[in-house]
N, C-alpha and C. Protein backbone atom coordinates (compact mmCIF):
# COMPACT_ATOMS: atom_id res chain seq x y z
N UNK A 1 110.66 114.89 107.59
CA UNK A 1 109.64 114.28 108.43
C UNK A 1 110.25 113.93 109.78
N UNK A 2 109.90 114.17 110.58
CA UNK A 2 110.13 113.74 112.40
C UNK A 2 109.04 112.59 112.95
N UNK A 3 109.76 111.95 114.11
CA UNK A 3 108.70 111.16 114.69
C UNK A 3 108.34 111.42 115.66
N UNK A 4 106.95 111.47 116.18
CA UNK A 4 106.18 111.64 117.32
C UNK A 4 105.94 110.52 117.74
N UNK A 5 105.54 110.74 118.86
CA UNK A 5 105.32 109.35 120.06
C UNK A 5 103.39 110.10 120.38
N UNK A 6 102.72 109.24 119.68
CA UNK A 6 101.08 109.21 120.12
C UNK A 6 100.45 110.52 119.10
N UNK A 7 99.07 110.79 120.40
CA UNK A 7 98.32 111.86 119.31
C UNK A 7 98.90 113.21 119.27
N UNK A 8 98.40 113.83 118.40
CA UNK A 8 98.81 115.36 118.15
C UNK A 8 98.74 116.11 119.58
N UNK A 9 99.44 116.85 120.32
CA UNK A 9 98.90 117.47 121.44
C UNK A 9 98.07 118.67 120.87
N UNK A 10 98.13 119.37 119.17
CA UNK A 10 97.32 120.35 119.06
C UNK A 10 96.47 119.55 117.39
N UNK A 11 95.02 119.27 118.06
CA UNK A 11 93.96 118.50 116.77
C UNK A 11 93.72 119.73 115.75
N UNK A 12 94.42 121.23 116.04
CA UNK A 12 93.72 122.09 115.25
C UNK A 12 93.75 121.53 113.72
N UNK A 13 93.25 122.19 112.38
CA UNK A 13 93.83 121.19 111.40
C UNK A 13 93.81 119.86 110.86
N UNK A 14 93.23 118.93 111.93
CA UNK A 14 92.60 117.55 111.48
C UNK A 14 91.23 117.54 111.73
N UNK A 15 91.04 116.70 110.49
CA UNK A 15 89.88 116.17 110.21
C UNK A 15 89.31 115.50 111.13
N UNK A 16 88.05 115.38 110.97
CA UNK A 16 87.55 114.21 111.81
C UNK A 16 87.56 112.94 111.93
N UNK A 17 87.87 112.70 111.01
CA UNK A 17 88.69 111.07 110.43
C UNK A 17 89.87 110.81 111.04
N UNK A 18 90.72 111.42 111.21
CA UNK A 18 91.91 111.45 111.42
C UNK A 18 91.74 111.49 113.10
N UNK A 19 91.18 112.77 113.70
CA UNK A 19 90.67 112.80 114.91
C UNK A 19 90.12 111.45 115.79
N UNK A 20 89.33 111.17 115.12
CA UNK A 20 88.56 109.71 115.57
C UNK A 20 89.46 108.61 115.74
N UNK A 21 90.23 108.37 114.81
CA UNK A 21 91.50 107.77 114.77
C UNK A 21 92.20 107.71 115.59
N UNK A 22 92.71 108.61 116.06
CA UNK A 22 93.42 108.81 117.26
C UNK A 22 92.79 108.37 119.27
N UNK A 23 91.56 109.19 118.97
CA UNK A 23 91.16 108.73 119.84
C UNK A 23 90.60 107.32 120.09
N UNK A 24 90.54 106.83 118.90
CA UNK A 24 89.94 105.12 119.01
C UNK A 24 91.38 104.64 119.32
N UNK A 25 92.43 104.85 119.32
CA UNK A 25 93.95 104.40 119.69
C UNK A 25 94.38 105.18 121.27
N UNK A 26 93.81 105.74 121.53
CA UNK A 26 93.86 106.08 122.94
C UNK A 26 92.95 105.68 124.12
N UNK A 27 91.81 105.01 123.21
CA UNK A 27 90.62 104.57 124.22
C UNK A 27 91.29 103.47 124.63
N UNK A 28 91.71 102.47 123.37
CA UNK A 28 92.41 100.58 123.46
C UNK A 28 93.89 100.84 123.78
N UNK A 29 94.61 102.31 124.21
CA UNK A 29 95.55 102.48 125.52
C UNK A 29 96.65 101.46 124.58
N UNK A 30 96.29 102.32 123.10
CA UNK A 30 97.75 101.76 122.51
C UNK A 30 98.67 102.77 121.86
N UNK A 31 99.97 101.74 122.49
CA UNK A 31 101.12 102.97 121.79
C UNK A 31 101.41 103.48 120.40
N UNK A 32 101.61 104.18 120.11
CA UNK A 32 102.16 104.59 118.59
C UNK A 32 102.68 106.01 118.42
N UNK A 33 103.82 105.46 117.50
CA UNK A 33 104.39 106.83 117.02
C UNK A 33 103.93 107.40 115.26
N UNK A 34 104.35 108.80 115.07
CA UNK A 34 103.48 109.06 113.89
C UNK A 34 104.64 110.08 113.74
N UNK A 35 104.13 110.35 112.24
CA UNK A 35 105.04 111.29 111.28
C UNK A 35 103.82 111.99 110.40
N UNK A 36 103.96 113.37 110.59
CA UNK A 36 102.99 113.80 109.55
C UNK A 36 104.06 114.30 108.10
N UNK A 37 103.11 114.39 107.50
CA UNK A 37 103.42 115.02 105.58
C UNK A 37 102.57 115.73 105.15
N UNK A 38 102.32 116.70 105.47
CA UNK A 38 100.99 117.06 104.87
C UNK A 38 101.22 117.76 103.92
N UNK A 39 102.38 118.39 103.54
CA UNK A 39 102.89 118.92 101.62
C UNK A 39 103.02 117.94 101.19
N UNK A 40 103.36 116.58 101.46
CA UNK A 40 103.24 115.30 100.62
C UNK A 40 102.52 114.39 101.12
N UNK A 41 101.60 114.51 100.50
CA UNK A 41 100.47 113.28 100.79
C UNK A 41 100.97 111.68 100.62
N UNK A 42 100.75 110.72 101.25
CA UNK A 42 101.59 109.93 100.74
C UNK A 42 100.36 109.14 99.75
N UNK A 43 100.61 109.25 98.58
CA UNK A 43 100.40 109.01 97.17
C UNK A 43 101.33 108.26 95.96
N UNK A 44 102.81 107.99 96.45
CA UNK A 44 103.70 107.43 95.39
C UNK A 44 104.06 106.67 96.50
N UNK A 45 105.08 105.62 95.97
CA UNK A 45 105.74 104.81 96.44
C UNK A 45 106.86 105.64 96.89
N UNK A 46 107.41 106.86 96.21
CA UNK A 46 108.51 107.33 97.32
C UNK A 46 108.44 108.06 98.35
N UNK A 47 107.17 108.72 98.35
CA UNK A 47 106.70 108.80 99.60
C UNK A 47 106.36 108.24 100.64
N UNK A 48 105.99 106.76 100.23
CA UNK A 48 105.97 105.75 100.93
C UNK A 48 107.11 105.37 101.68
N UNK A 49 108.62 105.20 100.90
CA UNK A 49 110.11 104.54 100.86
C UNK A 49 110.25 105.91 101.79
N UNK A 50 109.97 107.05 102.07
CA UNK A 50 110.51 108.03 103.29
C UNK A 50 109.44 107.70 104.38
N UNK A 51 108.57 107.55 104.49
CA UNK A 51 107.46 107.47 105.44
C UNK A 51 108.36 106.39 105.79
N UNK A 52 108.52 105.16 105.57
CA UNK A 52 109.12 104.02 106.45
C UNK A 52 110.64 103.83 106.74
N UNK A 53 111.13 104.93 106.36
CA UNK A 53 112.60 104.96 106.77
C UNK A 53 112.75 105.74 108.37
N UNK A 54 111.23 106.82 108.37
CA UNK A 54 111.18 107.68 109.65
C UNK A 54 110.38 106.44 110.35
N UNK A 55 109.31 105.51 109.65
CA UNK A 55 108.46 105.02 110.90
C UNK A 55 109.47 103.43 111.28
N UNK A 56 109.91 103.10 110.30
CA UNK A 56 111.04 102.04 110.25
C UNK A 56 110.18 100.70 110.48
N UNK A 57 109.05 100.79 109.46
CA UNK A 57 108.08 99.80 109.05
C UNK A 57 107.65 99.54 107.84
N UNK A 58 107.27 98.65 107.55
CA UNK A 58 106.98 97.91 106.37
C UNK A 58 105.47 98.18 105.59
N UNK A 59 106.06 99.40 104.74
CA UNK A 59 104.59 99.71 104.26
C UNK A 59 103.47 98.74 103.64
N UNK A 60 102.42 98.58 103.74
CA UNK A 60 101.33 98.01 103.42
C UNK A 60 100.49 98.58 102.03
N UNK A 61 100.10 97.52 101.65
CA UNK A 61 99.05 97.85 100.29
C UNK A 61 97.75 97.71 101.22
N UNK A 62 96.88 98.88 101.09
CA UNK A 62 95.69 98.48 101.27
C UNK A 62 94.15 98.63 100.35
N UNK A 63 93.63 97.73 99.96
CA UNK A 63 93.17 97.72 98.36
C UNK A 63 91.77 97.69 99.18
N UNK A 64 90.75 98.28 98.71
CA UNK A 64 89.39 98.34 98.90
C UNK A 64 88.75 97.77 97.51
N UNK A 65 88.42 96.34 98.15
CA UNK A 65 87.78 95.53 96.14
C UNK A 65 86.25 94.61 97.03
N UNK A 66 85.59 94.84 95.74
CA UNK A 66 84.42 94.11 95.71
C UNK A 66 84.38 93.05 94.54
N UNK A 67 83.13 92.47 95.11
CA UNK A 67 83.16 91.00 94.09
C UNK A 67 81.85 91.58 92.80
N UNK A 68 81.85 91.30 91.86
CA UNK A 68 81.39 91.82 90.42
C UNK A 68 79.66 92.15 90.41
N UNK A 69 79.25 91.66 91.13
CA UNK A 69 77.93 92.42 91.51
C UNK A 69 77.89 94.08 92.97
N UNK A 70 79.19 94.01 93.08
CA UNK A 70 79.26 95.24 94.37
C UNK A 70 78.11 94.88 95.25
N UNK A 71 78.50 93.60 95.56
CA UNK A 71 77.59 93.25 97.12
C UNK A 71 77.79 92.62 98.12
N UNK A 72 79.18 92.55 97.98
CA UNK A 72 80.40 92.27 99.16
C UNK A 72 81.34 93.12 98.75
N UNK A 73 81.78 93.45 99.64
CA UNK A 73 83.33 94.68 99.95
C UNK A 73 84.48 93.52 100.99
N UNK A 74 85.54 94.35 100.39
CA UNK A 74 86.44 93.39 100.98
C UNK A 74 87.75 94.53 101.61
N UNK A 75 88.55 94.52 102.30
CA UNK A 75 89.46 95.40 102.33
C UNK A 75 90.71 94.46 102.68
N UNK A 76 91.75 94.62 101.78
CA UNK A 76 93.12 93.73 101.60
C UNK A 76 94.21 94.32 102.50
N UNK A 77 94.82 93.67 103.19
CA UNK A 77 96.18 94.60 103.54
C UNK A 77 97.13 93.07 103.51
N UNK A 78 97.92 93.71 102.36
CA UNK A 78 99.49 93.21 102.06
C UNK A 78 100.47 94.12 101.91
N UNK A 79 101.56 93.05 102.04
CA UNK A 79 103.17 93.82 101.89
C UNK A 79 102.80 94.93 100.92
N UNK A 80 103.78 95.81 100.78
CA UNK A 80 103.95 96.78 99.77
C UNK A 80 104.58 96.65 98.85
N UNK A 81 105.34 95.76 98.76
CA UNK A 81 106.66 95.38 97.65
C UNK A 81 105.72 93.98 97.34
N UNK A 82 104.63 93.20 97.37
CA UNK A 82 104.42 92.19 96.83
C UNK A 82 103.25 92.63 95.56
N UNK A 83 103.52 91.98 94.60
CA UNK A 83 102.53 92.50 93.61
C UNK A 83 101.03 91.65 93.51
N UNK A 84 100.22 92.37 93.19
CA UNK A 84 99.00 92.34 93.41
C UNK A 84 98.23 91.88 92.53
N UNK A 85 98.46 90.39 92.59
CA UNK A 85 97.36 89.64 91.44
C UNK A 85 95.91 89.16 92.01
N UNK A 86 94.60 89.52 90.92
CA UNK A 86 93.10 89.51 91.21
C UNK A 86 92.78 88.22 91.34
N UNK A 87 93.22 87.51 90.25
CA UNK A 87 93.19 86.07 90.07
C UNK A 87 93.83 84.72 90.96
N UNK A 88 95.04 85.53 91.65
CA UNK A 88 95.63 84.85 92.64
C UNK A 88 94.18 85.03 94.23
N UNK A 89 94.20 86.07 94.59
CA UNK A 89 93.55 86.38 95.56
C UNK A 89 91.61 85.68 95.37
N UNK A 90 91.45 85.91 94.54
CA UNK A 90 89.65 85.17 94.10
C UNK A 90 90.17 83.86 94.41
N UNK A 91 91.31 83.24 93.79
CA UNK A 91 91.32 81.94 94.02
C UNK A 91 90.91 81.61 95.30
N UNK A 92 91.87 82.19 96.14
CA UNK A 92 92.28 81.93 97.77
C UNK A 92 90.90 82.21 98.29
N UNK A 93 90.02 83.05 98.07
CA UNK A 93 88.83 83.08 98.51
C UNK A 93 88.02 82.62 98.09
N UNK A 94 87.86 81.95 97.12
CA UNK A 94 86.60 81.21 96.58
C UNK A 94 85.55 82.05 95.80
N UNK A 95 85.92 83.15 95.61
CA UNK A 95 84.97 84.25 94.82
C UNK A 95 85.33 84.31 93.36
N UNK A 96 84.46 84.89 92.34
CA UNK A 96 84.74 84.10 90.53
C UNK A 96 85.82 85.46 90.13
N UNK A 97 85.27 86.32 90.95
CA UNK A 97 86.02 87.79 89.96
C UNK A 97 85.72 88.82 91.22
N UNK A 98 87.13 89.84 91.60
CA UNK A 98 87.36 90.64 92.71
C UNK A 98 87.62 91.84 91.60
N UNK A 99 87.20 93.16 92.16
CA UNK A 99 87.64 94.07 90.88
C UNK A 99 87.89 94.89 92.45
N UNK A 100 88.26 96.78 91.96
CA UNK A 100 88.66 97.74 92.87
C UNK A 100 87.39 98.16 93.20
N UNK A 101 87.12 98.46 93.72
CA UNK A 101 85.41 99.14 94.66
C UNK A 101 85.36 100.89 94.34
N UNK A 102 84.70 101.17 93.83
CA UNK A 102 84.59 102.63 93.46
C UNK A 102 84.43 103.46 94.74
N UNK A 103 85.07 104.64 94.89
CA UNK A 103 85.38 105.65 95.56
C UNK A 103 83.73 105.98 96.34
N UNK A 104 82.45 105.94 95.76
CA UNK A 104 81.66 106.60 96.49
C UNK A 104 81.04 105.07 97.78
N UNK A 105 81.17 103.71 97.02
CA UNK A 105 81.24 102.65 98.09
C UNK A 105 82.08 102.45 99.35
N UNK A 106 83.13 103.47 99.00
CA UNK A 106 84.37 103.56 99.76
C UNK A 106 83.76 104.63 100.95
N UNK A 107 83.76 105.23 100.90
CA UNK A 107 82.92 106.82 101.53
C UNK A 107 81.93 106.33 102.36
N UNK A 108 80.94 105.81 101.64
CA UNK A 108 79.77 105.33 102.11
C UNK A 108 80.03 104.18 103.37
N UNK A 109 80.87 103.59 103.36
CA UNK A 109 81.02 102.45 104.29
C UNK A 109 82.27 102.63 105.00
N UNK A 110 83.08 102.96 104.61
CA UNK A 110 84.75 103.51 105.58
C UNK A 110 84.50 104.85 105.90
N UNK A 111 84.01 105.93 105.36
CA UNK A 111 84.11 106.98 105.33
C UNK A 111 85.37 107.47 105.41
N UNK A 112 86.35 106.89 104.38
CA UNK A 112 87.41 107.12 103.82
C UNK A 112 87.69 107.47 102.15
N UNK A 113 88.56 108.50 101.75
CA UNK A 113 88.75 108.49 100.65
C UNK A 113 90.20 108.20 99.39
N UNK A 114 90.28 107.29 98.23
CA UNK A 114 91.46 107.23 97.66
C UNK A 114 92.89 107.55 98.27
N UNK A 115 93.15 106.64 98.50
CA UNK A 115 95.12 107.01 98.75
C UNK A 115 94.72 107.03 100.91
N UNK A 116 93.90 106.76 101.52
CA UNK A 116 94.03 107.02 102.77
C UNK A 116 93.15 105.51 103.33
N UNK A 117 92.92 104.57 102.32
CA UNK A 117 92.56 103.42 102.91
C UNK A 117 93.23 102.99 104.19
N UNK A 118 92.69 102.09 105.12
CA UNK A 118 93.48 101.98 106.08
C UNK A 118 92.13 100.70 107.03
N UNK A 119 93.29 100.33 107.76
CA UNK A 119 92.31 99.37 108.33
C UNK A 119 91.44 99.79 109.45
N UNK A 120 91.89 101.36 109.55
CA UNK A 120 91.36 102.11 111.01
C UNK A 120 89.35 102.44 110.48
N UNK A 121 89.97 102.21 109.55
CA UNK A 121 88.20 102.76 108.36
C UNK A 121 87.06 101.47 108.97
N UNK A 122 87.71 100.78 109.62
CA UNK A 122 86.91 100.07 109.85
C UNK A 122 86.15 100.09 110.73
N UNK A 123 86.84 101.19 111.61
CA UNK A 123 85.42 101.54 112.91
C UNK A 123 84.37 102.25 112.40
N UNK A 124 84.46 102.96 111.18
CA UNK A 124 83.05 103.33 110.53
C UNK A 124 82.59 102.70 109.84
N UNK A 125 82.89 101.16 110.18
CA UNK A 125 81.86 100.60 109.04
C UNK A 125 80.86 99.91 110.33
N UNK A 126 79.87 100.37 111.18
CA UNK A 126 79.39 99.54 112.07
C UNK A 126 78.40 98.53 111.48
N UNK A 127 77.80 98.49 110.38
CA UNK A 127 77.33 97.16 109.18
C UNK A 127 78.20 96.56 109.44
N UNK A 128 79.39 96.48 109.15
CA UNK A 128 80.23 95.41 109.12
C UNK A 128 80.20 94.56 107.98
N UNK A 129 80.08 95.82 106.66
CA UNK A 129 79.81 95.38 105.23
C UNK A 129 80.90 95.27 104.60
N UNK A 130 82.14 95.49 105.52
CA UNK A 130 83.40 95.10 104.74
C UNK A 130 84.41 93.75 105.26
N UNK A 131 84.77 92.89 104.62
CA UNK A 131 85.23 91.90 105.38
C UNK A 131 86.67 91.77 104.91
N UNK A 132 87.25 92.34 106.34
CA UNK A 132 89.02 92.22 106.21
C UNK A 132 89.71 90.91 105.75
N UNK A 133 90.35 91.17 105.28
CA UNK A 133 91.40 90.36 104.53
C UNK A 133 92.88 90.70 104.56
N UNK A 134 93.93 89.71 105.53
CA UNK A 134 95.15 90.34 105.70
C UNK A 134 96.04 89.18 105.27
N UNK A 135 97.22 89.63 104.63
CA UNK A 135 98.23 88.63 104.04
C UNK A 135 98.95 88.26 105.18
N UNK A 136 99.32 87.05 105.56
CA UNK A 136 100.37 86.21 106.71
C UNK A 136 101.28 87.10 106.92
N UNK A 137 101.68 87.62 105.94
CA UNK A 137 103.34 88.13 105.72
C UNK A 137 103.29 89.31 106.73
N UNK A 138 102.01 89.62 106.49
CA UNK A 138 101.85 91.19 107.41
C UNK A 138 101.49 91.21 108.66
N UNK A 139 101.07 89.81 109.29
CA UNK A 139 101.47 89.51 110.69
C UNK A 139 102.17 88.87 111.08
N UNK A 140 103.56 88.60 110.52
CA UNK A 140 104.80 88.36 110.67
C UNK A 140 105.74 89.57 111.07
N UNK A 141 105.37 90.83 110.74
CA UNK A 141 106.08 91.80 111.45
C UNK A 141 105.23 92.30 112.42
N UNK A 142 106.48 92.89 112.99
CA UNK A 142 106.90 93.20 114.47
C UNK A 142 105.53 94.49 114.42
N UNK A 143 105.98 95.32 113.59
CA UNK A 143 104.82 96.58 113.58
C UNK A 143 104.36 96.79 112.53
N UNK A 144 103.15 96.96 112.68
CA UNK A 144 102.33 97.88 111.42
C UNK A 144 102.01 99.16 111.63
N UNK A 145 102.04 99.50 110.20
CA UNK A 145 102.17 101.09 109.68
C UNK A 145 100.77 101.15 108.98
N UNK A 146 100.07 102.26 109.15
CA UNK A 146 98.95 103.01 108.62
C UNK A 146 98.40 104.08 108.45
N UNK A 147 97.78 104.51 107.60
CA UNK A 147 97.37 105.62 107.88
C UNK A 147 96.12 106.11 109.29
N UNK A 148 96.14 107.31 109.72
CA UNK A 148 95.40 107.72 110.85
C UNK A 148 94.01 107.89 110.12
N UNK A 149 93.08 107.22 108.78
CA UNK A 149 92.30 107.58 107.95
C UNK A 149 92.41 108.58 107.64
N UNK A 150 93.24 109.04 107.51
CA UNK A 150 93.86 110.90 106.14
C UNK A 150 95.75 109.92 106.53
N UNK A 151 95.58 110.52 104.86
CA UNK A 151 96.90 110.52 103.82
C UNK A 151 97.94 111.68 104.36
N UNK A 152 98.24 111.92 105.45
CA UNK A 152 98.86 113.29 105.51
C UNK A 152 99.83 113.09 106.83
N UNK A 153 99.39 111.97 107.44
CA UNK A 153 99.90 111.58 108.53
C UNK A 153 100.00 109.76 108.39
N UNK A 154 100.97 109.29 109.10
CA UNK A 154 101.07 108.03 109.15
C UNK A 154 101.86 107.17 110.38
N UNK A 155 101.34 106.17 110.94
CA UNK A 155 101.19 105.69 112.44
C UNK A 155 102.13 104.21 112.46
N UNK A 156 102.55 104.06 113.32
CA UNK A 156 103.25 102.37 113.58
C UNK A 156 102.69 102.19 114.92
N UNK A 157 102.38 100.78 114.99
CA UNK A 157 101.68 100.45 116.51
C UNK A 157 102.47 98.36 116.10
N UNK A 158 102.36 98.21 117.50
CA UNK A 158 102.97 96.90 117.68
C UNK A 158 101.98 96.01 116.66
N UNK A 159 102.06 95.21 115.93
CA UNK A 159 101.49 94.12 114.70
C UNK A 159 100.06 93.13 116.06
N UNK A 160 100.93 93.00 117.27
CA UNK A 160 100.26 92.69 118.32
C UNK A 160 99.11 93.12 118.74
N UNK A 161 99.47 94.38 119.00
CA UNK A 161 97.77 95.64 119.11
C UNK A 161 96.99 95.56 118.16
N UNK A 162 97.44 95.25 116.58
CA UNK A 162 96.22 95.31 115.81
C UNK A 162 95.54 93.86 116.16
N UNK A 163 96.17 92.56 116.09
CA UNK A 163 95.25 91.27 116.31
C UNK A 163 94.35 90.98 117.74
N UNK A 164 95.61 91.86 119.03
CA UNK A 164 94.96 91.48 120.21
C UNK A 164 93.77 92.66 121.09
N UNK A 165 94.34 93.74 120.27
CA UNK A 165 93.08 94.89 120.79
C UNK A 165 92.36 95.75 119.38
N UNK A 166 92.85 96.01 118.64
CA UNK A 166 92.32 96.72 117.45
C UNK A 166 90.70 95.72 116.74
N UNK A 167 92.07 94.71 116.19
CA UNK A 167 90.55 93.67 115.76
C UNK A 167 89.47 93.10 116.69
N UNK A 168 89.33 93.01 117.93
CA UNK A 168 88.38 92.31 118.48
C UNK A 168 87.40 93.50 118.98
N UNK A 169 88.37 94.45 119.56
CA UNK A 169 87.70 96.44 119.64
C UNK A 169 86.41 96.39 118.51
N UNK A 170 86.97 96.19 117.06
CA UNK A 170 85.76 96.78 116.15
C UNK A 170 85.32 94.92 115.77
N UNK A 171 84.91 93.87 116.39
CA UNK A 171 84.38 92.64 116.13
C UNK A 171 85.02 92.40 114.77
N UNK A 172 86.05 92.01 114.77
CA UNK A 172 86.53 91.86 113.38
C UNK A 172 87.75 89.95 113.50
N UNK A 173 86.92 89.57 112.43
CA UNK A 173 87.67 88.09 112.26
C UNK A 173 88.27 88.61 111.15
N UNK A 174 89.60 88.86 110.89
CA UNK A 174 89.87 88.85 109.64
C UNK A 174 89.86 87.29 108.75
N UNK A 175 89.99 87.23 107.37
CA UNK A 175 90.43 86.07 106.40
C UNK A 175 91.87 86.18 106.36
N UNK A 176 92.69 85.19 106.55
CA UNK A 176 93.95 85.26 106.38
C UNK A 176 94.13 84.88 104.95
N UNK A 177 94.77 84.92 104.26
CA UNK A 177 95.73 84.65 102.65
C UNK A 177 96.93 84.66 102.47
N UNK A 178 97.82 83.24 101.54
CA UNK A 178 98.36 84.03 101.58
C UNK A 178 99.40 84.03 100.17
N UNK A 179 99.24 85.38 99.67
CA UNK A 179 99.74 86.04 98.33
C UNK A 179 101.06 85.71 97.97
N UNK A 180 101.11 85.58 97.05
CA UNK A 180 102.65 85.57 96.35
C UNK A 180 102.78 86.46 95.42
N UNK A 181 101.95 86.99 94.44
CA UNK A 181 102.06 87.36 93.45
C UNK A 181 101.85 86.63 92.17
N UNK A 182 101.65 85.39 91.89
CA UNK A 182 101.54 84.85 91.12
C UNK A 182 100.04 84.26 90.36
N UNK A 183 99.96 84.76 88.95
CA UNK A 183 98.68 84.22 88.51
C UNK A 183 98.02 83.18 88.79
């Protein structure tokens, strides 16, 4: 894997997801470098552990969960190395029971699919039927890493750009939390 500095100079080959992506990061005139994979999707954790040795960032969990009637959506981004308790997180929010959000809710409102969650999904949600949720820990670093909405490529931009131009770009208050891992 190699690192690039910004968008693809040739889009042949990407999606429109991915496309959009890019250009919503060139409109808010922010920097980022990227690494594509596209024989390895990043899907495991050791694909993950090479993706951040080239982007030299701290991969993120990003969990797409709803509350037990599927009539709030929520989208999580925590550390990658912190483990992921339901019962810890409902607490912190005040909700009875958080489960994973099925793939076609996912589509329908991110227009994203399995393994390419990302917080960029959020410019297609113009409802604004998903309500971000980010762990402290993960605006404590310097940069965040994500996907470009496709699994095939993956981005670092200053932790700064996402709070001071990314989130206010798509009207977004996130909920802060914050996780330990513990029941």
């Amino acid at each position: 894997m190699e690192l690039y500095h910004g968008s693809p100079a040739d889009l042949s080959g990407r999606n429109d997801r991915e496309i959009r992506a890019y250009r919503f990061l060139d409109e808010l005139d922010i920097e980022f470098d990227r690494t594509d994979h596209p024989d390895e999707p990043a899907t495991t954790m050791e694909v993950c552990a090479e993706i951040d040795a080239v982007l030299h960032v701290r991969i993120c969990k990003n969990l797409f969960l709803c509350n037990r009637q599927k009539t709030k959506f929520y989208l999580l981004i925590m550390p990658g190395d912190k483990p992921f308790k339901t019962k810890e997180l409902s607490k912190q929010m005040g909700i009875s029971r958080l489960s994973f959000a099925d793939e076609a809710a996912m589509e329908r409102l991110l227009d994203l699919h399995p393994g390419s969650v990302s917080v960029l999904g959020l410019m297609n949600d113009t409802e604004h039927a998903v309500q971000l949720v980010i762990d402290r820990d993960v605006l404590a670093e310097e940069y965040f890493g994500c996907h470009p909405c496709e699994n095939t490529s993956s981005i670092r931009f200053k932790t700064a750009d996402l709070t001071e131009k990314i989130l206010p770009a798509l009207h977004r208050e996130p909920v802060l939390v914050d996780l330990v891992g513990a029941e």
